[in-house]
PDB file of N, CA and C in Angstrom:
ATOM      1  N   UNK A   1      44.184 -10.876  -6.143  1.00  0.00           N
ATOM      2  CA  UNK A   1      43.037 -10.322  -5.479  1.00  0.00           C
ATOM      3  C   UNK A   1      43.514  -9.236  -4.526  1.00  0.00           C
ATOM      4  N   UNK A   2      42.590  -8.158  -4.851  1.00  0.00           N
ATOM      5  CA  UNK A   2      43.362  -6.610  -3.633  1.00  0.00           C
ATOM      6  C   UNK A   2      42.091  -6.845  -2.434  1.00  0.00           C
ATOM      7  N   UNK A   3      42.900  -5.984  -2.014  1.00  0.00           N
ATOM      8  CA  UNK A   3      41.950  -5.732  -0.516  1.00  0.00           C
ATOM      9  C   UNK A   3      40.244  -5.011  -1.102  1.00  0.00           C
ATOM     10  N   UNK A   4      40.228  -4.927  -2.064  1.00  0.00           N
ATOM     11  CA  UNK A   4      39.123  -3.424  -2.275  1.00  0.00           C
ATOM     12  C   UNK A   4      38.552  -4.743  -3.192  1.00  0.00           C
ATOM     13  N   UNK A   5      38.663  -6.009  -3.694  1.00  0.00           N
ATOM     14  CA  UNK A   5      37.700  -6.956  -3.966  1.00  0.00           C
ATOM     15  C   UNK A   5      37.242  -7.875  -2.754  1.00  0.00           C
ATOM     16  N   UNK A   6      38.058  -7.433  -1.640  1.00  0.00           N
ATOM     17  CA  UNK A   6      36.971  -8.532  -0.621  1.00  0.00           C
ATOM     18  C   UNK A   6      36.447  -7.334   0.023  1.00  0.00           C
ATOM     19  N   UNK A   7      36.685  -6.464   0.501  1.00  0.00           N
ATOM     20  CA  UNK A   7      35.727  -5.476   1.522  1.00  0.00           C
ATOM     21  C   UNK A   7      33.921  -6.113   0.971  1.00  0.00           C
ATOM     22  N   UNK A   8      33.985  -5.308  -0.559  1.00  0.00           N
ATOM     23  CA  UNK A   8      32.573  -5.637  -0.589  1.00  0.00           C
ATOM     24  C   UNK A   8      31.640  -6.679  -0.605  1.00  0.00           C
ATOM     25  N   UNK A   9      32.896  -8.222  -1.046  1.00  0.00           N
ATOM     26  CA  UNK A   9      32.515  -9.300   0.051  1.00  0.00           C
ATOM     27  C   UNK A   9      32.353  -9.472   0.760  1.00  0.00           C
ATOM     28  N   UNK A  10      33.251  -8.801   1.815  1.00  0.00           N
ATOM     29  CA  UNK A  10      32.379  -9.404   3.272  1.00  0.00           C
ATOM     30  C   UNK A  10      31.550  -7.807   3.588  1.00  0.00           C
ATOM     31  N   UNK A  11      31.577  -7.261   3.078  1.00  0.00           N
ATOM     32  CA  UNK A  11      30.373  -6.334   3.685  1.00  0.00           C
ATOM     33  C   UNK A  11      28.575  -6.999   3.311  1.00  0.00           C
ATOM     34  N   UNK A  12      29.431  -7.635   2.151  1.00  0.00           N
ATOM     35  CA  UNK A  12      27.683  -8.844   1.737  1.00  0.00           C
ATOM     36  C   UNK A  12      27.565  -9.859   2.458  1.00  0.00           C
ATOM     37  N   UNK A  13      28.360 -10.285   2.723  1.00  0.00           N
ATOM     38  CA  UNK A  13      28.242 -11.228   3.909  1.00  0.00           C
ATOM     39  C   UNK A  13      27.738 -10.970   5.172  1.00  0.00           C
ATOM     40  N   UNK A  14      28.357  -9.974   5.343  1.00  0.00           N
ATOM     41  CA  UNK A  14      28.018  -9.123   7.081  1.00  0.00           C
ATOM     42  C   UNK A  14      26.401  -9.365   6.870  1.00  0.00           C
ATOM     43  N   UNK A  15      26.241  -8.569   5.493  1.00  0.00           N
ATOM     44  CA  UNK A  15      24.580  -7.620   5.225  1.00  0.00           C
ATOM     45  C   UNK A  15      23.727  -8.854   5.430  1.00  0.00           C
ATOM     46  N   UNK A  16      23.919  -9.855   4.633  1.00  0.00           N
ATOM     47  CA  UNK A  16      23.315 -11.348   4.350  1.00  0.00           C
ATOM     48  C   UNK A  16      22.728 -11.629   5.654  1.00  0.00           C
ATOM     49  N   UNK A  17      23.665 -11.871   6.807  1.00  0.00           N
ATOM     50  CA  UNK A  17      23.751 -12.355   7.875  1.00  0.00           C
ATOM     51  C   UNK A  17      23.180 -11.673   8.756  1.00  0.00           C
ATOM     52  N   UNK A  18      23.043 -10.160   8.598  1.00  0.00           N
ATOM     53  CA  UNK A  18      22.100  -9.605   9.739  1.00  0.00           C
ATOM     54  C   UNK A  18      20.643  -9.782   8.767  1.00  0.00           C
ATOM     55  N   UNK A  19      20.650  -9.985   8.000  1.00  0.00           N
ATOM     56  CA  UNK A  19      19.119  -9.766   7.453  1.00  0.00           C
ATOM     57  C   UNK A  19      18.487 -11.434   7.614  1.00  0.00           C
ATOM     58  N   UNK A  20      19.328 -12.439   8.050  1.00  0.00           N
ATOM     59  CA  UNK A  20      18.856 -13.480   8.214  1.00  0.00           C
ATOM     60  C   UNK A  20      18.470 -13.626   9.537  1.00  0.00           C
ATOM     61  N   UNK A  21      19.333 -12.866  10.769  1.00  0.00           N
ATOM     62  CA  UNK A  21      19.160 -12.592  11.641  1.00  0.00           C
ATOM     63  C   UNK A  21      17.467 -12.113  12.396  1.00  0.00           C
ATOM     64  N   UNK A  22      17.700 -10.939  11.377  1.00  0.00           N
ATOM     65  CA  UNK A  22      16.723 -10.113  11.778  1.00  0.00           C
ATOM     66  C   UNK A  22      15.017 -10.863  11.236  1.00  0.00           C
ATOM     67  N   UNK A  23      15.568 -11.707  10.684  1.00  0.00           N
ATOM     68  CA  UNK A  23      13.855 -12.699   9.306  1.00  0.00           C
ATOM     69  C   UNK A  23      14.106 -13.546  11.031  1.00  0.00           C
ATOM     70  N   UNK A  24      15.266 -14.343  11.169  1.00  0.00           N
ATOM     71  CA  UNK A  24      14.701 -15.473  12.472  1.00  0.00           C
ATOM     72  C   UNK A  24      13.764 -14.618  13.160  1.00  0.00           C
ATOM     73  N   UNK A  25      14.394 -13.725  13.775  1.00  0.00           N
ATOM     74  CA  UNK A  25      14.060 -12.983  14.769  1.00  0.00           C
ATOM     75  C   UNK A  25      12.686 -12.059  14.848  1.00  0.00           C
ATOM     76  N   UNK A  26      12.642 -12.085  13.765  1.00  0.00           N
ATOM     77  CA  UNK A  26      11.026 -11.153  13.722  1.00  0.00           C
ATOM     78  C   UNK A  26       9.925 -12.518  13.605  1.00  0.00           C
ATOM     79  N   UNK A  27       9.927 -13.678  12.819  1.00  0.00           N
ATOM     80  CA  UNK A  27       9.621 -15.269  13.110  1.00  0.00           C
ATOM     81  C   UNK A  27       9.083 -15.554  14.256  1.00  0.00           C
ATOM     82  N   UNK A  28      10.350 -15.581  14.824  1.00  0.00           N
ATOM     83  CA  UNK A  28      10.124 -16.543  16.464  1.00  0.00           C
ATOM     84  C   UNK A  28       9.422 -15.298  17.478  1.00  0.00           C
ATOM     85  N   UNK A  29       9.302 -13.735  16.767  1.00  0.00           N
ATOM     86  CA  UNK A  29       8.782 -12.650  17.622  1.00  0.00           C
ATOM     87  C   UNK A  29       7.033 -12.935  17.839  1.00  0.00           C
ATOM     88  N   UNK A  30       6.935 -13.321  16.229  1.00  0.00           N
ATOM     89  CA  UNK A  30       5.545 -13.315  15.990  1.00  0.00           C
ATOM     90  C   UNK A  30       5.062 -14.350  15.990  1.00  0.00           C
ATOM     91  N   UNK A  31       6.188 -15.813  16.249  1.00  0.00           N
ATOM     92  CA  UNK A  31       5.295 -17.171  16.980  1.00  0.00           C
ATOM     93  C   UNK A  31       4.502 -16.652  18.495  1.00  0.00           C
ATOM     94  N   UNK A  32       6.014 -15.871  19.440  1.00  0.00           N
ATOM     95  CA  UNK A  32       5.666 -16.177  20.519  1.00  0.00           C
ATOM     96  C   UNK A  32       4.842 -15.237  20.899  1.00  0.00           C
ATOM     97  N   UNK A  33       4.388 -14.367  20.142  1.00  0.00           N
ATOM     98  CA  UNK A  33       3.360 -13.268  20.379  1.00  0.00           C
ATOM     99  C   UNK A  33       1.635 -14.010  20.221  1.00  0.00           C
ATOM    100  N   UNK A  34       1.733 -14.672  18.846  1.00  0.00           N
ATOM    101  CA  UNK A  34       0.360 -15.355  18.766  1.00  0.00           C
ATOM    102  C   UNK A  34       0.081 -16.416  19.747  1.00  0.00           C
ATOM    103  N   UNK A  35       1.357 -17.265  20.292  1.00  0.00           N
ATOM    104  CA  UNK A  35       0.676 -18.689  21.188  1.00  0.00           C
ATOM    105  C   UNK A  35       0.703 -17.392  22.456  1.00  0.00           C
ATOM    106  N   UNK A  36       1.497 -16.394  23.064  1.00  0.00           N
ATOM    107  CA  UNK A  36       0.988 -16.337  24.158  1.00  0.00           C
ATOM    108  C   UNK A  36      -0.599 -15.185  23.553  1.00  0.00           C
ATOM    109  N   UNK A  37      -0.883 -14.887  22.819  1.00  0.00           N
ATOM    110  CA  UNK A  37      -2.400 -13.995  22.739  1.00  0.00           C
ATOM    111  C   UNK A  37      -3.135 -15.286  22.873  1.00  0.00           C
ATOM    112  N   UNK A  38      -2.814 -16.472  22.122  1.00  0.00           N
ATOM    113  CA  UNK A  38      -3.945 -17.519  22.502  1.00  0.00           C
ATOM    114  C   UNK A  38      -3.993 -17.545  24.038  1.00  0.00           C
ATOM    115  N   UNK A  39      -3.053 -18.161  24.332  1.00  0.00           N
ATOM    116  CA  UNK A  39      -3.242 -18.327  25.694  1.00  0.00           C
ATOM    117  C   UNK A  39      -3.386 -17.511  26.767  1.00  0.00           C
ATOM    118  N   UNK A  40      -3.421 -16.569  26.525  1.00  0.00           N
ATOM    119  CA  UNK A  40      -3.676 -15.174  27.439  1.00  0.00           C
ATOM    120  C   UNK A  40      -5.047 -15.136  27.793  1.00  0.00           C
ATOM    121  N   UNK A  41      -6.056 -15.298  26.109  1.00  0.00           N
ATOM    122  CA  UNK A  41      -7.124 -14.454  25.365  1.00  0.00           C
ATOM    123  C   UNK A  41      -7.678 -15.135  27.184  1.00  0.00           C
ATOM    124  N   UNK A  42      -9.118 -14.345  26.781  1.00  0.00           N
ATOM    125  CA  UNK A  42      -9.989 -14.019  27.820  1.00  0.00           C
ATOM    126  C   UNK A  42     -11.207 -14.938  27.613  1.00  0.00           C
ATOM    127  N   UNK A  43     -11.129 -15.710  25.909  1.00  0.00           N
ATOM    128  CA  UNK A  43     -12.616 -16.362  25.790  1.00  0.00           C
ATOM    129  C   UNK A  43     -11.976 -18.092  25.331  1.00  0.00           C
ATOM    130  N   UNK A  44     -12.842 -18.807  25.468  1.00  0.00           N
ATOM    131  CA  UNK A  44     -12.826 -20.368  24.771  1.00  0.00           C
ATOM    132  C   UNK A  44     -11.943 -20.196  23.521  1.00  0.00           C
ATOM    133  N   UNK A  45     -10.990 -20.867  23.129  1.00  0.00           N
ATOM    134  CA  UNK A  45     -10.477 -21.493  21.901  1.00  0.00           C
ATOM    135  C   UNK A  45     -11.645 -21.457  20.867  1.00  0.00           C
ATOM    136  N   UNK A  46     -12.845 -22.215  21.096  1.00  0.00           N
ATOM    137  CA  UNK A  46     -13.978 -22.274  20.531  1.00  0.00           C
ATOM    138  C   UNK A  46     -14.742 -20.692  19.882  1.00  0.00           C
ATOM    139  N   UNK A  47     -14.670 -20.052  21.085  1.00  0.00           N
ATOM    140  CA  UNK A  47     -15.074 -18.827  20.702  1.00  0.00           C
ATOM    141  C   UNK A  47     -14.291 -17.763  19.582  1.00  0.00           C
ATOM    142  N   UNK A  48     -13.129 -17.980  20.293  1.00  0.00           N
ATOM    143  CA  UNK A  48     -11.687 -17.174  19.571  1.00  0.00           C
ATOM    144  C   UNK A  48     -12.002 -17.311  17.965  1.00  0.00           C
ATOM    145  N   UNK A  49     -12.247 -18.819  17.715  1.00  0.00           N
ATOM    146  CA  UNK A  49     -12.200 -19.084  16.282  1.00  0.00           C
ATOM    147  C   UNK A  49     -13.411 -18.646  15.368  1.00  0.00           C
ATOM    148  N   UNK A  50     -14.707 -18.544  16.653  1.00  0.00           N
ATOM    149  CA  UNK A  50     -15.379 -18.505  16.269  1.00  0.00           C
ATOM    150  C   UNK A  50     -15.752 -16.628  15.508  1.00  0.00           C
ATOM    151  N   UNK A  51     -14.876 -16.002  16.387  1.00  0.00           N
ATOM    152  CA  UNK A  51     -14.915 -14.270  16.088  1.00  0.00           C
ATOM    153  C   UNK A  51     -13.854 -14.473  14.948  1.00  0.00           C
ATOM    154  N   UNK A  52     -13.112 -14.466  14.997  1.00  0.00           N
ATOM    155  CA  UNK A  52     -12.069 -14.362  13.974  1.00  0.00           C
ATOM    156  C   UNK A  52     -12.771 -14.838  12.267  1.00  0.00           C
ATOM    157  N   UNK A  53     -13.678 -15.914  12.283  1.00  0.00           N
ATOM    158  CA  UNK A  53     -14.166 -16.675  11.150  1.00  0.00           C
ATOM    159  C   UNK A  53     -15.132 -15.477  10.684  1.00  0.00           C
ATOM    160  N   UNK A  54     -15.776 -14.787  11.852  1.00  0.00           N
ATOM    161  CA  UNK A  54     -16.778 -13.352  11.571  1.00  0.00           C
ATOM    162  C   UNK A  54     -16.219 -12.572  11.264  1.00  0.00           C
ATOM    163  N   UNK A  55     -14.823 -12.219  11.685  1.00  0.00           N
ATOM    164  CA  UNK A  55     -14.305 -10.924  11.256  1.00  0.00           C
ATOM    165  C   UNK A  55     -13.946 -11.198   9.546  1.00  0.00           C
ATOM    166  N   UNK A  56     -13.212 -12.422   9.697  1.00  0.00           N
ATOM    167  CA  UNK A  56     -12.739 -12.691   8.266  1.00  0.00           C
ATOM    168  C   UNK A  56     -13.695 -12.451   6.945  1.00  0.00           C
ATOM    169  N   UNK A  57     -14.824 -13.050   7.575  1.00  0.00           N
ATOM    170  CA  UNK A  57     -16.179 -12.969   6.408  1.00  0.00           C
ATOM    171  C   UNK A  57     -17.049 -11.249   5.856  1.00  0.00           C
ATOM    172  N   UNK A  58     -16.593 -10.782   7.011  1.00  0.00           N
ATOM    173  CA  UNK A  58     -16.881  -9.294   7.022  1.00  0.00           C
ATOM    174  C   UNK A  58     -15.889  -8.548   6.590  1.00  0.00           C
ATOM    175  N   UNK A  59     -14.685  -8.728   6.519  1.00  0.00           N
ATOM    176  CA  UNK A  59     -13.547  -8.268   6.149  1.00  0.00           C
ATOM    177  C   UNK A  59     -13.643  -7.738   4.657  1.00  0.00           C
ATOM    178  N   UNK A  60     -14.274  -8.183   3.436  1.00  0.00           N
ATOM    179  CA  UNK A  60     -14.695  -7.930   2.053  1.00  0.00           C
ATOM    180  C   UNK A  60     -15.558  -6.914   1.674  1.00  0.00           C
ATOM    181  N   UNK A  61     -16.137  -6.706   3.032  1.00  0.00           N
ATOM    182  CA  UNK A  61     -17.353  -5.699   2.941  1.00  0.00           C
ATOM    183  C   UNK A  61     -16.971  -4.817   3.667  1.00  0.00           C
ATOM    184  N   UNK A  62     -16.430  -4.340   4.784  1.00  0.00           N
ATOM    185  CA  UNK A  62     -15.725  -3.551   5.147  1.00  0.00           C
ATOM    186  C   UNK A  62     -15.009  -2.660   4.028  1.00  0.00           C
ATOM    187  N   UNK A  63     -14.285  -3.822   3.411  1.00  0.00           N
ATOM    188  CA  UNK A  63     -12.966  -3.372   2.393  1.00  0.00           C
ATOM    189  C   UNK A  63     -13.747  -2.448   1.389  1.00  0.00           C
ATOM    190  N   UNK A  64     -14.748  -2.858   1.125  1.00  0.00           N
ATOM    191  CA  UNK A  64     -15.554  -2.027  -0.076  1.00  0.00           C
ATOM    192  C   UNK A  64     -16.130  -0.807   0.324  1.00  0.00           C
ATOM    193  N   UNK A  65     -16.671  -1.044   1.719  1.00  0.00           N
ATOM    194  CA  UNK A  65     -17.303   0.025   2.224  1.00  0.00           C
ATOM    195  C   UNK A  65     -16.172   1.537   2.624  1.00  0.00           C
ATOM    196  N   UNK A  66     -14.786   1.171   2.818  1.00  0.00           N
ATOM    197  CA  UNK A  66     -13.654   2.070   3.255  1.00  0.00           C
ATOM    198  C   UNK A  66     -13.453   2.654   2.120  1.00  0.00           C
ATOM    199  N   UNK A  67     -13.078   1.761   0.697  1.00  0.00           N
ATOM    200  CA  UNK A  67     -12.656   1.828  -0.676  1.00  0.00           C
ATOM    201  C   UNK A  67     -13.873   2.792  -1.342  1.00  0.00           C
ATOM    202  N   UNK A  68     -15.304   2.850  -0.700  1.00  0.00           N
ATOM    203  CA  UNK A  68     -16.242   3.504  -1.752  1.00  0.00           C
ATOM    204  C   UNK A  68     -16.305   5.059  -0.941  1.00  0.00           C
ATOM    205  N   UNK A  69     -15.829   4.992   0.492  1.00  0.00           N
ATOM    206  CA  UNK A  69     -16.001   6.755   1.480  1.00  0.00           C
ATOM    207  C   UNK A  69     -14.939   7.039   0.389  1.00  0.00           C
ATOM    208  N   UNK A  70     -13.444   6.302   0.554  1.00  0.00           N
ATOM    209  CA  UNK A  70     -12.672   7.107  -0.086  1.00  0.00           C
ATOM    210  C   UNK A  70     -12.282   8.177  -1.365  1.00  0.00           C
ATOM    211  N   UNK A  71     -13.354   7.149  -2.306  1.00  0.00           N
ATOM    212  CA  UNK A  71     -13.190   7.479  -3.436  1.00  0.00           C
ATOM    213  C   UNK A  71     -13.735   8.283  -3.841  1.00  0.00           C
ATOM    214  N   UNK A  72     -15.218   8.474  -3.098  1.00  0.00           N
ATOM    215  CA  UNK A  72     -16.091   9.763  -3.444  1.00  0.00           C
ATOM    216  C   UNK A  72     -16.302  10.618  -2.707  1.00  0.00           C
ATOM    217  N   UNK A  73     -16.514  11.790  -3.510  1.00  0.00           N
ATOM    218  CA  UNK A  73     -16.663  13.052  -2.766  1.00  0.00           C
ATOM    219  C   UNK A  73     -17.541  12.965  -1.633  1.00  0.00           C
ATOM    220  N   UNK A  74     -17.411  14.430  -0.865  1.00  0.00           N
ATOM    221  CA  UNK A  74     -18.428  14.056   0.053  1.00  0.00           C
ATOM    222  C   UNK A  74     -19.588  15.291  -0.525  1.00  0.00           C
ATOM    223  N   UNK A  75     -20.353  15.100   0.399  1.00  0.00           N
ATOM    224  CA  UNK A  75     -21.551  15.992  -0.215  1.00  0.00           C
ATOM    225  C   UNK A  75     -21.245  17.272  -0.281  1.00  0.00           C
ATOM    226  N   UNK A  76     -20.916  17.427   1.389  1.00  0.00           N
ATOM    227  CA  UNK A  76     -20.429  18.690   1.216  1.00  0.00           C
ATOM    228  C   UNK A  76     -19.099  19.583   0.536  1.00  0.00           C
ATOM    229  N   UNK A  77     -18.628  18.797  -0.011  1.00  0.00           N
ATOM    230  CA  UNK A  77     -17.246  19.001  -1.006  1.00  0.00           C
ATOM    231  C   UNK A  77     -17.983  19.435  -2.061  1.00  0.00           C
ATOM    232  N   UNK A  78     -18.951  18.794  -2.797  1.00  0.00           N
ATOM    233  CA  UNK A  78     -19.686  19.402  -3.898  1.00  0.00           C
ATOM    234  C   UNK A  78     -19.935  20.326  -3.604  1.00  0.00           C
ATOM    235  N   UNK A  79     -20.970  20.979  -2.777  1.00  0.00           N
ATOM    236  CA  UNK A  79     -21.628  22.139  -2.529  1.00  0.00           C
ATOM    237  C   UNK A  79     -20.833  23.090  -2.348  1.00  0.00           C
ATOM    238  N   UNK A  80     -19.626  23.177  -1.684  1.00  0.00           N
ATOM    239  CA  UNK A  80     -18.767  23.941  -1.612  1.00  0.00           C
ATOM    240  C   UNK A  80     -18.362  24.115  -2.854  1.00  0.00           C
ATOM    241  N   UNK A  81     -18.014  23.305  -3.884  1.00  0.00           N
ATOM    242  CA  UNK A  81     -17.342  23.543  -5.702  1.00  0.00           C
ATOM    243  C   UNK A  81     -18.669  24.155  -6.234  1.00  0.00           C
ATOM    244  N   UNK A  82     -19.811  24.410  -5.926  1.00  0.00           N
ATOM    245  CA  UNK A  82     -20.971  24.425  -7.338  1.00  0.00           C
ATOM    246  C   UNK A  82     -20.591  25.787  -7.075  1.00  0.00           C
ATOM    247  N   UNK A  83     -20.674  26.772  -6.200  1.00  0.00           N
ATOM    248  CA  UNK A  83     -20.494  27.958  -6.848  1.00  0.00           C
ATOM    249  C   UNK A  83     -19.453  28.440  -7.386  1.00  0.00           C
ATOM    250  N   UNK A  84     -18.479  28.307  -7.168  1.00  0.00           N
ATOM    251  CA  UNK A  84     -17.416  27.890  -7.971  1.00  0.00           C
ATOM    252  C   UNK A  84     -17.100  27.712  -9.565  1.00  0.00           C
ATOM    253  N   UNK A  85     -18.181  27.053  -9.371  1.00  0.00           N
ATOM    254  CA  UNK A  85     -17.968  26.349 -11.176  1.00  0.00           C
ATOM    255  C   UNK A  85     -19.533  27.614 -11.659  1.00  0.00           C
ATOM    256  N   UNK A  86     -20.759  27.769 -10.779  1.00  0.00           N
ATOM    257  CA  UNK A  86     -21.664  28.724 -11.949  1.00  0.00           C
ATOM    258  C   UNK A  86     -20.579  30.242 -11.890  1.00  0.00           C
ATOM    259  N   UNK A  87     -19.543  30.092 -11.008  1.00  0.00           N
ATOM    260  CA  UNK A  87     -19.264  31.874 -11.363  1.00  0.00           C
ATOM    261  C   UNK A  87     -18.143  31.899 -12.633  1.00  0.00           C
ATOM    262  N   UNK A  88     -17.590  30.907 -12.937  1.00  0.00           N
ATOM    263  CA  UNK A  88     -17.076  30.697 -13.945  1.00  0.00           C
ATOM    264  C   UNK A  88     -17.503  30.738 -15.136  1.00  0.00           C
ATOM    265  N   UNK A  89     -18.918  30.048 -15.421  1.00  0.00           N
ATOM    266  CA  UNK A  89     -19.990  29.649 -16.238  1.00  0.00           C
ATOM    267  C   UNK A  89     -20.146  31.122 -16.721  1.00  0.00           C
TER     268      UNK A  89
END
């Protein structure tokens, strides 16, 4: 075994190990971010759950409503192309 078959062993190792690092660490970032927003928040536990269950349910319709601006033109995008297309005609 030469030196130039372990480098890229332990450079996978190194890599392994910060990326396990960095998974704990973003984890325990975003436990302690949600218990302290609970406990911070400004309204009832009761309430909290109770907006969140609204947002969630609205969340589908939103999604459609963003997904249908996007996709179609706007009005005035047409009007701007029609002459366009009769001077071609």
């Amino acid at each position: 075994m030469s030196l130039k078959d372990l480098l890229p062993a332990s450079r996978w190792e190194r890599e392994k190990k910060v990326r396990k690092q960095v998974a704990i660490g973003a984890t325990v970032g975003l436990t302690v971010g949600a218990v302290a927003g609970v406990l911070l928040a400004p309204k009832a536990g009761k309430e909290i759950r109770e907006d969140l269950v609204k947002n969630i349910q609205e969340l589908p319709k939103k999604a459609k409503e963003l997904s249908a601006k996007t996709h179609s033109p706007k009005p005035t995008e047409i009007r701007e192309e029609q002459p366009l297309l009769s001077k071609k005609i």
